[in-house]
Protein backbone atom coordinates (compact mmCIF):
# COMPACT_ATOMS: atom_id res chain seq x y z
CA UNK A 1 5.43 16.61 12.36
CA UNK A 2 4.65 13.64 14.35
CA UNK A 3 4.35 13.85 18.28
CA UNK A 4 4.61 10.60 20.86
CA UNK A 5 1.26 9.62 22.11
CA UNK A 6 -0.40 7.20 24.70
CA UNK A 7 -3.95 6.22 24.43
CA UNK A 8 -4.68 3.56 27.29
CA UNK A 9 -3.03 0.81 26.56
CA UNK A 10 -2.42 2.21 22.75
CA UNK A 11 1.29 4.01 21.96
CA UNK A 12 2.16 5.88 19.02
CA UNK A 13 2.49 8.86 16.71
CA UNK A 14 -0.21 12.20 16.47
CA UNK A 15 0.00 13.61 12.96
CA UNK A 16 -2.58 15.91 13.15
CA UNK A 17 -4.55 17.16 16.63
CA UNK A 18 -7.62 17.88 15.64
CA UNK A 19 -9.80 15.54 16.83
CA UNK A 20 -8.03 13.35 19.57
CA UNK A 21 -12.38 12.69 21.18
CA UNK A 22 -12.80 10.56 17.63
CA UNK A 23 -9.04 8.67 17.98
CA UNK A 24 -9.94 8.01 21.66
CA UNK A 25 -12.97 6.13 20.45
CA UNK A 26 -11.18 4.58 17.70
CA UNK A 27 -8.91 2.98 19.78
CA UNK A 28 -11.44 2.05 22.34
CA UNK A 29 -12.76 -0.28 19.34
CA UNK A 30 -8.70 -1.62 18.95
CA UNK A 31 -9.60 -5.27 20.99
CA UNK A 32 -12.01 -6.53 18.72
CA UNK A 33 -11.12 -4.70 15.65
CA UNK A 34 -14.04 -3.02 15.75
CA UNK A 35 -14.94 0.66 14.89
CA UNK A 36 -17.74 1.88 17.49
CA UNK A 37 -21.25 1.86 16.30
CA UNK A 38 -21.83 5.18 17.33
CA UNK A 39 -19.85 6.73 14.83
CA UNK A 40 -21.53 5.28 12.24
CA UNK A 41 -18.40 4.60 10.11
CA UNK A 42 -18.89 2.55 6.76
CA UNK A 43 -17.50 -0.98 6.89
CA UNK A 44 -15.46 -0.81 3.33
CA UNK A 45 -12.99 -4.01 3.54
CA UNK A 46 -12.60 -6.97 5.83
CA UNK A 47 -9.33 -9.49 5.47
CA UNK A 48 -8.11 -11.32 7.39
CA UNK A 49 -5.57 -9.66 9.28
CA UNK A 50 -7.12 -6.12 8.55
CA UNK A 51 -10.10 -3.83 8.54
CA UNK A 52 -11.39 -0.72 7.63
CA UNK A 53 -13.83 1.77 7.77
CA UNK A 54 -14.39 4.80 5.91
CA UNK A 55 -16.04 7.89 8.32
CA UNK A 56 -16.20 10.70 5.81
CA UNK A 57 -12.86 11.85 4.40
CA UNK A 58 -11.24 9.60 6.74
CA UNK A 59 -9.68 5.98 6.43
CA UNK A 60 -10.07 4.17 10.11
CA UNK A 61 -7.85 1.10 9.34
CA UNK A 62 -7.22 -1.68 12.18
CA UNK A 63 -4.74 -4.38 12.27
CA UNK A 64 -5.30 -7.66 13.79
CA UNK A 65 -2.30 -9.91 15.40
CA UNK A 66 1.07 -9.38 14.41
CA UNK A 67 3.91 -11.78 12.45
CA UNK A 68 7.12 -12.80 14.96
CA UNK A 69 8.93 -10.59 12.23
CA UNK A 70 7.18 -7.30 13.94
CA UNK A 71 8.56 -7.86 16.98
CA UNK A 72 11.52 -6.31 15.96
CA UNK A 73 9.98 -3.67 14.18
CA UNK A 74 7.14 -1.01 14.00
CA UNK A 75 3.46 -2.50 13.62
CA UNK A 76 1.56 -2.35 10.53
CA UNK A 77 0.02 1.32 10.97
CA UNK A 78 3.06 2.68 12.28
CA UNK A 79 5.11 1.46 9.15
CA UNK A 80 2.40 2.96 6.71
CA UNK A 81 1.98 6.59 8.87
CA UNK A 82 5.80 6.97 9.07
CA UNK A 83 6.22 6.15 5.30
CA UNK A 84 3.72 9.17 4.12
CA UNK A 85 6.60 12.17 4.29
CA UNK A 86 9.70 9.38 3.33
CA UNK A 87 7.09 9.12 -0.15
CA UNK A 88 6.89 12.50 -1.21
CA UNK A 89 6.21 13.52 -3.80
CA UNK A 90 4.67 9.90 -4.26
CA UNK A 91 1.11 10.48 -2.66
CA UNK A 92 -0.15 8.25 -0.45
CA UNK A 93 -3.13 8.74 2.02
CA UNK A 94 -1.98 11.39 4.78
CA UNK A 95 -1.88 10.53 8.46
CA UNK A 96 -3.69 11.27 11.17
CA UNK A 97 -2.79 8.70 13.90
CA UNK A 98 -1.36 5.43 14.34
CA UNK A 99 -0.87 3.27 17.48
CA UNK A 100 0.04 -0.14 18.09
CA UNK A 101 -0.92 -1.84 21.76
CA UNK A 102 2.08 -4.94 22.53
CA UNK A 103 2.83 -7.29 25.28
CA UNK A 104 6.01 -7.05 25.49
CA UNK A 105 7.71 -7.18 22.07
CA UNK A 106 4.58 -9.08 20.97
CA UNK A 107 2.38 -7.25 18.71
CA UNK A 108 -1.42 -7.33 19.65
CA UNK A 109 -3.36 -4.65 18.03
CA UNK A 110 -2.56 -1.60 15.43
CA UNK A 111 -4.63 0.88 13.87
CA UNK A 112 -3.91 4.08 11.81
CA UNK A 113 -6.45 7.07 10.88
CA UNK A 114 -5.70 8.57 7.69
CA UNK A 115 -6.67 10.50 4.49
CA UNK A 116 -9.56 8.25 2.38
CA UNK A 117 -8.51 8.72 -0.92
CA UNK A 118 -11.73 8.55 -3.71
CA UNK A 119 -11.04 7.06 -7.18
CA UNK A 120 -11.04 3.42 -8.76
CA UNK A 121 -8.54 0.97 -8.26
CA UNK A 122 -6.06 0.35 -10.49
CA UNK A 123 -7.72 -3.09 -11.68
CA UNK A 124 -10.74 -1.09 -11.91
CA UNK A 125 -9.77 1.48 -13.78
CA UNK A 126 -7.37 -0.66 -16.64
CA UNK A 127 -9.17 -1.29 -19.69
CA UNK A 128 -12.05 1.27 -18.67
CA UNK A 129 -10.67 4.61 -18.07
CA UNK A 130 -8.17 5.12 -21.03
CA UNK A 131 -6.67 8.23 -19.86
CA UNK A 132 -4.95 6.01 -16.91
CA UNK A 133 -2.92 3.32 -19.09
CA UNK A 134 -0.12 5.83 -20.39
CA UNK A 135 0.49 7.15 -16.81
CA UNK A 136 1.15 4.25 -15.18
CA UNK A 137 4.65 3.26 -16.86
CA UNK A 138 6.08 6.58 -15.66
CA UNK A 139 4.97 6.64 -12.61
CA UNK A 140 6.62 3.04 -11.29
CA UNK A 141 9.51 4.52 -13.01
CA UNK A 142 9.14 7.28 -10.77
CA UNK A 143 8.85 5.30 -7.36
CA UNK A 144 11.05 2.78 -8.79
CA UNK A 145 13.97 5.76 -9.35
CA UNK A 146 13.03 6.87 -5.62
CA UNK A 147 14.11 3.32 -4.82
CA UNK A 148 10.08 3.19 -3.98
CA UNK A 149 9.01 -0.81 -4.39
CA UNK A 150 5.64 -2.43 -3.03
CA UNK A 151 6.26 -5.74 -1.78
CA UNK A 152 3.99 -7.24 -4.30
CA UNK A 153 2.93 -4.42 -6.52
CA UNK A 154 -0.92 -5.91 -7.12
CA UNK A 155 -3.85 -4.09 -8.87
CA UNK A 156 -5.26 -2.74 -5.51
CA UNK A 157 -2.02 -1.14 -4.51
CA UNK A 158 -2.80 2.03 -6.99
CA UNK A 159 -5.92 4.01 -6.51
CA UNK A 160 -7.09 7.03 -9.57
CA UNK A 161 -7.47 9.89 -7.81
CA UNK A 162 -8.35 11.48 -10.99
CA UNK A 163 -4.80 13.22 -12.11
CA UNK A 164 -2.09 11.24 -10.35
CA UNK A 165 -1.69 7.82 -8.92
CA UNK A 166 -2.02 7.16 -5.10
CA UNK A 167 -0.25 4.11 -3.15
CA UNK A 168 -2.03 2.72 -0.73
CA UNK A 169 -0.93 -0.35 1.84
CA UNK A 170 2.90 1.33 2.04
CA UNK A 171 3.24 -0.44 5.18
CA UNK A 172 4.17 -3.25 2.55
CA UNK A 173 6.73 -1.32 1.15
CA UNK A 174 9.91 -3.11 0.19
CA UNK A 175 13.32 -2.81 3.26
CA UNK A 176 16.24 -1.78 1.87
CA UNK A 177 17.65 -4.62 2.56
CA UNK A 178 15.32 -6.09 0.31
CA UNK A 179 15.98 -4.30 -2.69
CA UNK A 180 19.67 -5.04 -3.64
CA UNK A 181 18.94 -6.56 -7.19
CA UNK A 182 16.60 -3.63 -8.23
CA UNK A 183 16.42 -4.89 -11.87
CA UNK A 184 14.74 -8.45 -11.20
CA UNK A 185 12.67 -6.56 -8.70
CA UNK A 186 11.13 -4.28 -11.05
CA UNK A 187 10.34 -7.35 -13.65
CA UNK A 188 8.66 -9.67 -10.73
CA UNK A 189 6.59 -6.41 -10.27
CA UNK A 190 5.36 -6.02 -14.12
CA UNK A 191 5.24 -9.76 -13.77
CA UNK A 192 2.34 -9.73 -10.59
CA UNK A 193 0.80 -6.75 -12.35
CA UNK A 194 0.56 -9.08 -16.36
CA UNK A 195 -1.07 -11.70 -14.02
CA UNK A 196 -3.76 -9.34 -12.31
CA UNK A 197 -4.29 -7.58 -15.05
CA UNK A 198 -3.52 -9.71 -17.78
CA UNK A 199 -0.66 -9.81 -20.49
CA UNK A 200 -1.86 -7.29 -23.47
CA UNK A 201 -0.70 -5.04 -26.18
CA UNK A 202 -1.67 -1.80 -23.51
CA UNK A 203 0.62 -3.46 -20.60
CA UNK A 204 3.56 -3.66 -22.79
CA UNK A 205 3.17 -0.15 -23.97
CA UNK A 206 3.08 0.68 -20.32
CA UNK A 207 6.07 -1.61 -19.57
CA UNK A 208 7.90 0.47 -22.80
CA UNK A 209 7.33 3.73 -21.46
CA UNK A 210 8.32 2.48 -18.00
CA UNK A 211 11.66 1.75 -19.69
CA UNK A 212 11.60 4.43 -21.62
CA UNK A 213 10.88 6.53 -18.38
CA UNK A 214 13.99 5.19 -16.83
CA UNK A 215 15.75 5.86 -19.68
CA UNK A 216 17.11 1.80 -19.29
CA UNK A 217 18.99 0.20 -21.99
CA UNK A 218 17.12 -3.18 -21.35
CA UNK A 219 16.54 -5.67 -24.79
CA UNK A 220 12.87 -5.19 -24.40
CA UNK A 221 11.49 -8.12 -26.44
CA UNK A 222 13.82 -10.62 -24.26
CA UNK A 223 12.79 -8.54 -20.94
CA UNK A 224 9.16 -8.49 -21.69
CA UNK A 225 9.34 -12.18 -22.66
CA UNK A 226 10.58 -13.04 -19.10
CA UNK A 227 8.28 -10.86 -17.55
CA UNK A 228 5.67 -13.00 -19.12
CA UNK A 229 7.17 -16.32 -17.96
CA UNK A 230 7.30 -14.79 -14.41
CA UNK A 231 3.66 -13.86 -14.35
CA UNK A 232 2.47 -17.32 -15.64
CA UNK A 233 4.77 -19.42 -12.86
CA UNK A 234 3.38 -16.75 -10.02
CA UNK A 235 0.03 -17.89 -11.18
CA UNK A 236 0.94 -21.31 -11.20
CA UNK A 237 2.86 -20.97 -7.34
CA UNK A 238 -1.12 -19.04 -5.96
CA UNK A 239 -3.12 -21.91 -7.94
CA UNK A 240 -0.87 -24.73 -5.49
CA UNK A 241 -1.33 -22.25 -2.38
């Protein structure tokens, strides 16, 4: 159960109390983005808007300057932490803390603290760890029944953690609002996934199970065909970028 929570300038939601010294320092680091030196933490990814650190079993994730869309609504790390127990039983990396610092409705700073999950990305693991391809078509048909959709489902939104898939970045989960023609949302998803991972005879059986998962009457040849098209004009649309 989360509890309200103000670090300094820093407001939030406390997950789990059991070591607010290392989430004071953590947030101490929220200005520049940083994690303190003196915790030694692991630098692991740095994008543009985000960065994070790995400190054991733990995921120290900050988030730079927000969009004018999040002044309306919940940072970054607030939108993943408060997504964890809405997922169930999809895993995704448990909370610990997340708190965003604003002026005013303008969103400076977020960062959440959460579960590091071990395992290979799903564009890691494709085409090298053949026990993964036949569970990924019924799992999206699992978070896609849950009404579950990534914003753009890419191949480092999945992470092997060595039984079960894990989503990660849920604060890019789709809004409801968002998700009112479910059946051209689920083919521009295969469609981003074909491009990263490229069209093939294993992705199709994947998208087949998916459907047969779902038990969907879809044609599949005419489905998969536009699914195809899709993935080659979003390649096309990045290429201009």
């Amino acid at each position: 159960m989360q509890q309200p929570i103000q670090i300094g300038p820093a407001k939030g939601f406390l997950f789990d109390s059991q070591n607010e010294p290392l989430f004071e320092q953590c947030v101490a680091g929220m200005e520049a983005c940083i994690c303190p030196e003196e915790l030694g933490a692991e630098l692991i990814f740095d994008h543009e808007v985000r960065r994070g650190y790995r400190l054991g079993d733990r995921l120290i994730k900050y988030y730079g300057s927000g969009h004018s869309r999040d002044l309306l609504r919940p940072s970054p790390a607030l939108r993943a932490a408060l997504s964890y127990e809405k997922l169930l039983p999809i895993r995704s990396p448990k909370p610990e803390l997340a708190v965003e610092i604003r002026t005013g409705l303008s969103l400076q700073r977020s960062l959440i603290i959460c579960e590091f999950v071990e395992g290979p990305l799903l564009g890691e693991a494709w085409g090298k760890l053949p026990e993964v391809e036949p569970t990924l078509g019924p799992f999206l048909a699992k978070m896609h029944d849950s009404n579950i959709y990534h914003g753009v489902m890419k191949w480092d939104h999945l992470i092997w953690n060595r039984d079960d898939w894990v989503v990660i970045d849920t604060e890019s989960l789709r809004h409801s609002l968002r998700k009112l023609r479910p059946r051209s949302l689920a083919e521009r998803q295969w469609a981003s996934l074909a491009m990263d991972l490229g069209v093939s005879d294993s992705l199709r059986t994947a998208f087949e199970s998916y459907v047969d998962a779902r038990g969907l009457r879809w044609n599949r040849a005419a489905t998969w065909d536009r699914i195809v098209a899709r993935s080659q004009a979003i390649s096309e649309g990045r290429a201009r970028r």
